[in-house]
Protein backbone atom coordinates (compact mmCIF):
# COMPACT_ATOMS: atom_id res chain seq x y z
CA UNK A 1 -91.97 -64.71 0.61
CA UNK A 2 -90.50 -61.28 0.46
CA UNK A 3 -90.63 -58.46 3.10
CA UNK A 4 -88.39 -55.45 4.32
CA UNK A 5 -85.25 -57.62 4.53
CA UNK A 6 -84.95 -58.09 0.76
CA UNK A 7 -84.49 -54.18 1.08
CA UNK A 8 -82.89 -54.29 4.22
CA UNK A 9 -79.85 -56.76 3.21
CA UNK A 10 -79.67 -57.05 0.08
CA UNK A 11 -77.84 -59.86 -1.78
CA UNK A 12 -77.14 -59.39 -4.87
CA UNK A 13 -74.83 -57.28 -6.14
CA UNK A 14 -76.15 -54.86 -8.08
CA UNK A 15 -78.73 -54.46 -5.32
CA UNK A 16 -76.16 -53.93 -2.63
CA UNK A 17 -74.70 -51.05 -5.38
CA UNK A 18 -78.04 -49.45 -5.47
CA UNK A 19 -78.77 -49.68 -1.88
CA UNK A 20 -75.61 -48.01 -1.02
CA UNK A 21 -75.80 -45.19 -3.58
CA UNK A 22 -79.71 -44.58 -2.18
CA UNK A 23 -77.75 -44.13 0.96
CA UNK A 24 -75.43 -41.50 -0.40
CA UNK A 25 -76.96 -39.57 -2.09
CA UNK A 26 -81.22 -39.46 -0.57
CA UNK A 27 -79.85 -40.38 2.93
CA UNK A 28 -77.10 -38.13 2.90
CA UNK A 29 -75.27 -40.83 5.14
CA UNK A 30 -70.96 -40.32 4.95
CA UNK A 31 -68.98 -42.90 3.03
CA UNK A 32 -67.42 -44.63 6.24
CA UNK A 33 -71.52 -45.45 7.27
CA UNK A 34 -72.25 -46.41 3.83
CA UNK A 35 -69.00 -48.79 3.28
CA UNK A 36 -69.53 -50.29 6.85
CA UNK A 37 -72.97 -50.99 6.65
CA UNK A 38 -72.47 -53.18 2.49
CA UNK A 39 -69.20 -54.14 3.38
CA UNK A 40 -67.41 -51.89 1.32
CA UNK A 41 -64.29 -49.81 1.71
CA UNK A 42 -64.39 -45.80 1.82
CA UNK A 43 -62.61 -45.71 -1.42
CA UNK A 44 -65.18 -48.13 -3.25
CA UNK A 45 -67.77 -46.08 -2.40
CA UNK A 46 -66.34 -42.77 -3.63
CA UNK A 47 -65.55 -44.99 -6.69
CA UNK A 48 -69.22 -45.79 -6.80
CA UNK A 49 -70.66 -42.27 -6.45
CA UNK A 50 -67.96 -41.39 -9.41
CA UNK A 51 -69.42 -43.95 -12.11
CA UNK A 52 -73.26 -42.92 -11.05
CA UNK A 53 -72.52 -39.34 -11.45
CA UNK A 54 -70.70 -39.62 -14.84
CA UNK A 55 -73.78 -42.47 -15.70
CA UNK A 56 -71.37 -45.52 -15.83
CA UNK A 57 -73.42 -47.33 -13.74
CA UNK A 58 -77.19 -48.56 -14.79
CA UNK A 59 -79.93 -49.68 -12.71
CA UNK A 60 -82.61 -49.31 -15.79
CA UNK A 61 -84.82 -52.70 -16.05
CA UNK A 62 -82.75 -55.30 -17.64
CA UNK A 63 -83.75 -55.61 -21.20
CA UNK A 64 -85.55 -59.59 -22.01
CA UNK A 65 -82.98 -61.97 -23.02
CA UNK A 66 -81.08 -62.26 -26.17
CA UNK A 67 -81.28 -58.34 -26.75
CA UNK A 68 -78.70 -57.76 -24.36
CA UNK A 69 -76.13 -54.84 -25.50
CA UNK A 70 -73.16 -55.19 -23.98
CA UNK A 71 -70.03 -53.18 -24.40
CA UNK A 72 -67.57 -54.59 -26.43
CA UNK A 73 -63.97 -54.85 -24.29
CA UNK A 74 -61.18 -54.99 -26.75
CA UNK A 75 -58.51 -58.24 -25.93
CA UNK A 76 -55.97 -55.80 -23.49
CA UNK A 77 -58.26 -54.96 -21.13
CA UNK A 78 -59.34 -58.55 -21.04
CA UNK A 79 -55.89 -59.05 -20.53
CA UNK A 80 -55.28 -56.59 -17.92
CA UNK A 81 -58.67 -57.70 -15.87
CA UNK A 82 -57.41 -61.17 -16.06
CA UNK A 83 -54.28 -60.84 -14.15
CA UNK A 84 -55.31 -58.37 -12.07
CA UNK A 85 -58.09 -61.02 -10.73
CA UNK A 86 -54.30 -63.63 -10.79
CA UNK A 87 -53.84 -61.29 -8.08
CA UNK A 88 -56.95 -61.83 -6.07
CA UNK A 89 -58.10 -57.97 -6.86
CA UNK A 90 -61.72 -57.69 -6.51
CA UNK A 91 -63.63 -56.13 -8.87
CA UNK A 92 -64.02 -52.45 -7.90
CA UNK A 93 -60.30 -52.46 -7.69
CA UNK A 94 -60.17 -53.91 -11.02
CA UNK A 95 -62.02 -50.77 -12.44
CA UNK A 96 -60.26 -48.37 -9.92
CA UNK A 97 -57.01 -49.21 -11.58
CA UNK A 98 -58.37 -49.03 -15.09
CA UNK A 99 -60.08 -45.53 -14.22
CA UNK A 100 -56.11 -45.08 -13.61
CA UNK A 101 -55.26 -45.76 -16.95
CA UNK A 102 -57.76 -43.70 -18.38
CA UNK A 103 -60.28 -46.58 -19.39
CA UNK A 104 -63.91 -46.44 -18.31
CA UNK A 105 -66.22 -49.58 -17.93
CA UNK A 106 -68.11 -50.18 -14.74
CA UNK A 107 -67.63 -53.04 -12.04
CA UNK A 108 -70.69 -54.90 -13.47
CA UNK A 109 -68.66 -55.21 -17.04
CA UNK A 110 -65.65 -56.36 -15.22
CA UNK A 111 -67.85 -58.98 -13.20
CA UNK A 112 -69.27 -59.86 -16.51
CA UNK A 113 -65.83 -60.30 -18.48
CA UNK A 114 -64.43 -61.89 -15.01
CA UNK A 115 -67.73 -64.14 -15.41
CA UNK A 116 -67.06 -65.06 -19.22
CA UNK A 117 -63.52 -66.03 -18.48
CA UNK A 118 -64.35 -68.81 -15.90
CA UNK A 119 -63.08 -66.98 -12.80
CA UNK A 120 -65.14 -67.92 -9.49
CA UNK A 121 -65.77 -64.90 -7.03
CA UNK A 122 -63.83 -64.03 -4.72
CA UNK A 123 -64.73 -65.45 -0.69
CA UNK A 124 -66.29 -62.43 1.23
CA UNK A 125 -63.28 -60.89 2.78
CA UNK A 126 -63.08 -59.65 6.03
CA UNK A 127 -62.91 -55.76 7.06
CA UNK A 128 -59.29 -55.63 7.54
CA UNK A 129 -58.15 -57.07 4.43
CA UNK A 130 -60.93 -54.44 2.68
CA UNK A 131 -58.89 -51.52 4.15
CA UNK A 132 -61.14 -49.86 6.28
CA UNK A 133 -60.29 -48.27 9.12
CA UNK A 134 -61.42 -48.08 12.61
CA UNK A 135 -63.47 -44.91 13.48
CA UNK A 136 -61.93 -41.31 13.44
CA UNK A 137 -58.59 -42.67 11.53
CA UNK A 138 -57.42 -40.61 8.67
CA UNK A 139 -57.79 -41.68 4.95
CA UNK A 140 -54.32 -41.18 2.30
CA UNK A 141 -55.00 -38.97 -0.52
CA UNK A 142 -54.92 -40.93 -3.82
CA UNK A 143 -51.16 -40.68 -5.40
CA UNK A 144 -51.19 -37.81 -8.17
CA UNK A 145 -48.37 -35.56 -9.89
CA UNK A 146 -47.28 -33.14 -8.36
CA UNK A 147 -46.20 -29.70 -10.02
CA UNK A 148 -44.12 -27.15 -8.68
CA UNK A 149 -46.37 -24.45 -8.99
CA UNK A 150 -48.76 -26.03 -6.63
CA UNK A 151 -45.83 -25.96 -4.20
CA UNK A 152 -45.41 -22.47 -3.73
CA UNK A 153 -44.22 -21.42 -0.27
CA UNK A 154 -45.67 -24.52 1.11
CA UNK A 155 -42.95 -26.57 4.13
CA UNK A 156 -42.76 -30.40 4.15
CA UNK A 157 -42.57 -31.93 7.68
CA UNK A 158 -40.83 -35.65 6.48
CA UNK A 159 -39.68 -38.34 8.65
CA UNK A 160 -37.40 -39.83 5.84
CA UNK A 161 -35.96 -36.59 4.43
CA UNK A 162 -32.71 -38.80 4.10
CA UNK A 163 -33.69 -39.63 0.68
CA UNK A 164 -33.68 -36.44 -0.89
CA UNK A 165 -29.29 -36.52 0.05
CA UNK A 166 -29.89 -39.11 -3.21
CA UNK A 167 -31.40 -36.59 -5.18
CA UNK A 168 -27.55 -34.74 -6.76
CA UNK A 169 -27.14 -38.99 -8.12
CA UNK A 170 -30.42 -39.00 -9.84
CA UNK A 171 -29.75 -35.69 -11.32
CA UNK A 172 -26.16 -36.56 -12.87
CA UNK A 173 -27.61 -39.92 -14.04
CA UNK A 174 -30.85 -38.54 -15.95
CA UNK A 175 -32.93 -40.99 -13.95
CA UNK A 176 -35.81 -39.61 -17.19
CA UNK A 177 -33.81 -40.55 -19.79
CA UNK A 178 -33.14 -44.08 -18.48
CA UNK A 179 -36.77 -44.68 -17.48
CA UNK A 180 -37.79 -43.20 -21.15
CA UNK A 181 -34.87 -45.30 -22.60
CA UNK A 182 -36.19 -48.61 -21.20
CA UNK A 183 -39.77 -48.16 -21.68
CA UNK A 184 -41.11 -48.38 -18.44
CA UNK A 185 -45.09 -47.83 -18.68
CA UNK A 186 -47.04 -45.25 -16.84
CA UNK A 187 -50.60 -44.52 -16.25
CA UNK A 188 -52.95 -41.62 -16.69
CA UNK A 189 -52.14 -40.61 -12.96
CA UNK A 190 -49.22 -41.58 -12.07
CA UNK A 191 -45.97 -41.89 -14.75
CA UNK A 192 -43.25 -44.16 -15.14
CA UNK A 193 -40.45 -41.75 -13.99
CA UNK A 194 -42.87 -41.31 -10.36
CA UNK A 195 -43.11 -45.67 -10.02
CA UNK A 196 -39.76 -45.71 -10.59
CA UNK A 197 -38.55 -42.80 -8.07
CA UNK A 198 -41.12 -44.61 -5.54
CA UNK A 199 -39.46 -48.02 -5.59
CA UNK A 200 -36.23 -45.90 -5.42
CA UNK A 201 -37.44 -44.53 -2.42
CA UNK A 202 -38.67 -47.74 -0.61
CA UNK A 203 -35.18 -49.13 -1.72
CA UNK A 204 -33.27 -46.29 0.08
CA UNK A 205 -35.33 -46.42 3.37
CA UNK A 206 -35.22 -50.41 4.10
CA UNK A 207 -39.22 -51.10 2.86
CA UNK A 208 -38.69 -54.23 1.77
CA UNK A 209 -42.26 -55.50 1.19
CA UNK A 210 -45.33 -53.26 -0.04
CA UNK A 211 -47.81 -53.91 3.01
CA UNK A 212 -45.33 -51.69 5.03
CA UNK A 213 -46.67 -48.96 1.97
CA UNK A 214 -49.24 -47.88 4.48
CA UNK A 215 -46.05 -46.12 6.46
CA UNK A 216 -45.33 -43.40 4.20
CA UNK A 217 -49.01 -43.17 2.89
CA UNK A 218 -49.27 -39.56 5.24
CA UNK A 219 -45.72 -38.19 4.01
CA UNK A 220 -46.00 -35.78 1.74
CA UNK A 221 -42.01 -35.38 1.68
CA UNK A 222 -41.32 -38.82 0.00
CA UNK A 223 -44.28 -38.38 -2.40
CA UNK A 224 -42.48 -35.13 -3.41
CA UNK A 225 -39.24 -37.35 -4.02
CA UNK A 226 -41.45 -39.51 -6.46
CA UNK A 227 -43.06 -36.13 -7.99
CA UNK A 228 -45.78 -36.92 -6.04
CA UNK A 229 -48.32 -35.87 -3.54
CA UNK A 230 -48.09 -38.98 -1.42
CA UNK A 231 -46.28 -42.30 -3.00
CA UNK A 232 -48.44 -44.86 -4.37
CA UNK A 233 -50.50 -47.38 -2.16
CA UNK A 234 -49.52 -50.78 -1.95
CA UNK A 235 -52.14 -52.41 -4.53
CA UNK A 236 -50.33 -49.84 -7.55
CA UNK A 237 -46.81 -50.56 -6.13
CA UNK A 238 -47.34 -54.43 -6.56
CA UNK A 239 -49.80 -54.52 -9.68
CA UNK A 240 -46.98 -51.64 -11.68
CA UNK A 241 -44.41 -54.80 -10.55
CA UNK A 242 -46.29 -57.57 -11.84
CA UNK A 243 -47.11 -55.75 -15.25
CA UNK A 244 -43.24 -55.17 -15.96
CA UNK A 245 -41.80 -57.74 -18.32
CA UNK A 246 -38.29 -59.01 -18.38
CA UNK A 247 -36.99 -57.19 -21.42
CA UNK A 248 -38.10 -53.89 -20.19
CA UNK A 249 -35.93 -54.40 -16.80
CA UNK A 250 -33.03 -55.84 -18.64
CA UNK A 251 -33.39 -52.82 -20.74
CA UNK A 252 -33.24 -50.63 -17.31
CA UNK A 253 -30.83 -52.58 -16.04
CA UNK A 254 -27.97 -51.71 -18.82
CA UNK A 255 -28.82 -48.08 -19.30
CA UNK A 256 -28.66 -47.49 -15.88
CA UNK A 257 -25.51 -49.39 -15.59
CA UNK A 258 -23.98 -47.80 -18.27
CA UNK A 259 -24.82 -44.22 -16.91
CA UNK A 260 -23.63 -44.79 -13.43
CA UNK A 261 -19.97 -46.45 -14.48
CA UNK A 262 -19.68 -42.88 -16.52
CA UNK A 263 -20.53 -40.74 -13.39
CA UNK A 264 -18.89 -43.04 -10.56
CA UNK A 265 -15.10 -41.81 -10.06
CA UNK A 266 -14.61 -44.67 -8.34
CA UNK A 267 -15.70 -47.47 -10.37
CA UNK A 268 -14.18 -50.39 -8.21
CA UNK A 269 -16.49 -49.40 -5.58
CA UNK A 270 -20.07 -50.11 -5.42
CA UNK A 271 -22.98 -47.98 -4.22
CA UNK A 272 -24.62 -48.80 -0.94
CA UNK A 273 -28.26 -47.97 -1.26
C-alpha cells in the first residue's frame, strides 16, 4: 500500500526527475539542496532545469502501449551514447556532452537508446565520485571561448603563468593550421584548436593524468592559454581523447613535425616540454 513515502523517496527515475524539478522551481530550494537530497550533482540539476525550461523533458501521462512516439536517433549518436556509456558515463552526462555538440534529446531518450542496446545501469555511485562538493566550496564555470573583447582591461592572477613563455613557439608554428590540417574535431563549445592548447598546457605543467583537472579548474590564466575561460573538466579532457582516431593523430603528428624541423635552428636538439 502506498502513502507519503512514494512521494517522499521516490524510485523511479523519472519520478526522482520530477520530484527534484517540483523542488526547484515551487520550493524555490538551491541546486546544492536539491542534488543532495536525489543524489544528484549541482551540474545535473542545472542540466535538468535547462531541458524543462526549453520543454525537453515530459512528464505528460504516458500514452497506452504500442502508440508510443519516440524520437528517432540517427546511427552517430547511437554511436556516440554507446561509448560514452564504454566509459561508465551516466546518463545525464551522456546528454550534457551531446548538449555540447549541439544535439538535443533528453536523459530519458538516452536511457531508452542505452536500454535498447543491452547496457545494464550503472551501480548507484557514491557522492564523491558524483562530484559534489562539501558545503560552502566553490563550483568551476563550464569551459567556453573566450574572446578578446570580453577581456578588456581585465588582470589574470595565474599560478602557472609559465606556460604562456610557450606561447612565441605556438605562434611561429601555426599551432591552427596544424590542428585544421589534421582534422582534429571540436564541439559547439569548445573547438579543436582550445582541446588541443589544453592538453598542451597539462603537457607543459607535469599533469599527467586528468583527475588532477580539478587543479586548474579556478585558473582563469591557463584557460586563457587554451582560448578559454577555464580549461576543460576532466570528463571532456578524457571523452575528446577517446573519440580521436589513429589517423587523425598520425596526421598531427607529421604536420607538426614537419613545421617544427622548419622553425628549430637547431635541429639536432630536441625540445624539452
Amino acid at each position: 500500500m502506498r502513502n507519503e513515502k512514494y512521494f517522499l523517496h521516490p524510485v523511479h527515475d523519472w519520478q526522482k526527475r520530477y520530484e527534484a524539478l517540483r523542488a526547484s522551481f515551487v520550493d524555490r530550494l538551491p541546486a546544492k539542496v536539491i542534488a543532495d537530497r536525489f543524489g544528484y550533482s549541482q551540474s545535473y540539476v542545472n542540466l535538468l532545469r535547462h531541458q524543462f525550461i526549453h520543454e525537453k523533458i515530459d512528464f505528460s501521462e504516458p500514452v497506452p502501449e504500442g502508440k508510443i512516439k519516440r524520437r528517432k536517433v540517427d546511427a552517430l549518436t547511437r554511436s556516440k551514447i554507446c561509448n560514452w556509456r564504454e566509459h561508465r558515463l551516466s546518463a545525464g552526462e551522456i546528454t550534457q556532452l551531446l548538449s555540447e555538440e549541439g544535439i538535443e534529446i533528453s536523459i530519458r531518450t538516452v536511457e531508452r537508446i542505452l536500454a535498447e542496446e543491452g547496457y545494464p545501469k550503472l551501480p548507484r555511485r557514491s557522492r564523491l565520485k558524483l562530484g559534489l562538493t562539501v558545503k560552502g566550496a566553490h563550483v568551476p564555470e563550464p569551459s567556453r571561448m573566450i574572446h578578446i573583447d570580453e577581456l578588456g582591461s581585465r588582470r589574470f592572477d595565474c599560478q602557472d603563468a609559465g606556460v604562456f613563455l610557450f606561447s612565441p613557439f605556438i605562434e611561429r608554428l601555426n599551432i591552427c593550421q596544424i590542428v585544421q590540417k589534421a582534422g582534429l574535431p571540436g564541439s559547439k563549445i569548445i573547438p579543436a584548436t582550445s582541446y588541443f592548447l589544453s592538453f598542451l598546457a597539462l603537457k607543459l605543467l607535469g599533469t599527467q593524468r586528468y583527475a588532477h583537472m580539478s587543479d586548474h579548474s579556478f585558473d582563469p590564466g591557463t584557460g586563457l592559454f587554451a582560448g578559454l575561460n577555464v580549461l576543460p573538466k576532466c570528463t571532456a579532457m578524457s571523452t575528446y581523447s577517446y573519440s580521436l582516431d589513429s589517423n587523425q593523430l598520425m596526421r598531427r603528428k607529421r604536420s607538426g613535425g614537419i613545421a617544427s624541423n622548419s622553425q628549430i635552428a637547431t635541429p639536432n636538439r630536441g625540445v624539452d616540454l
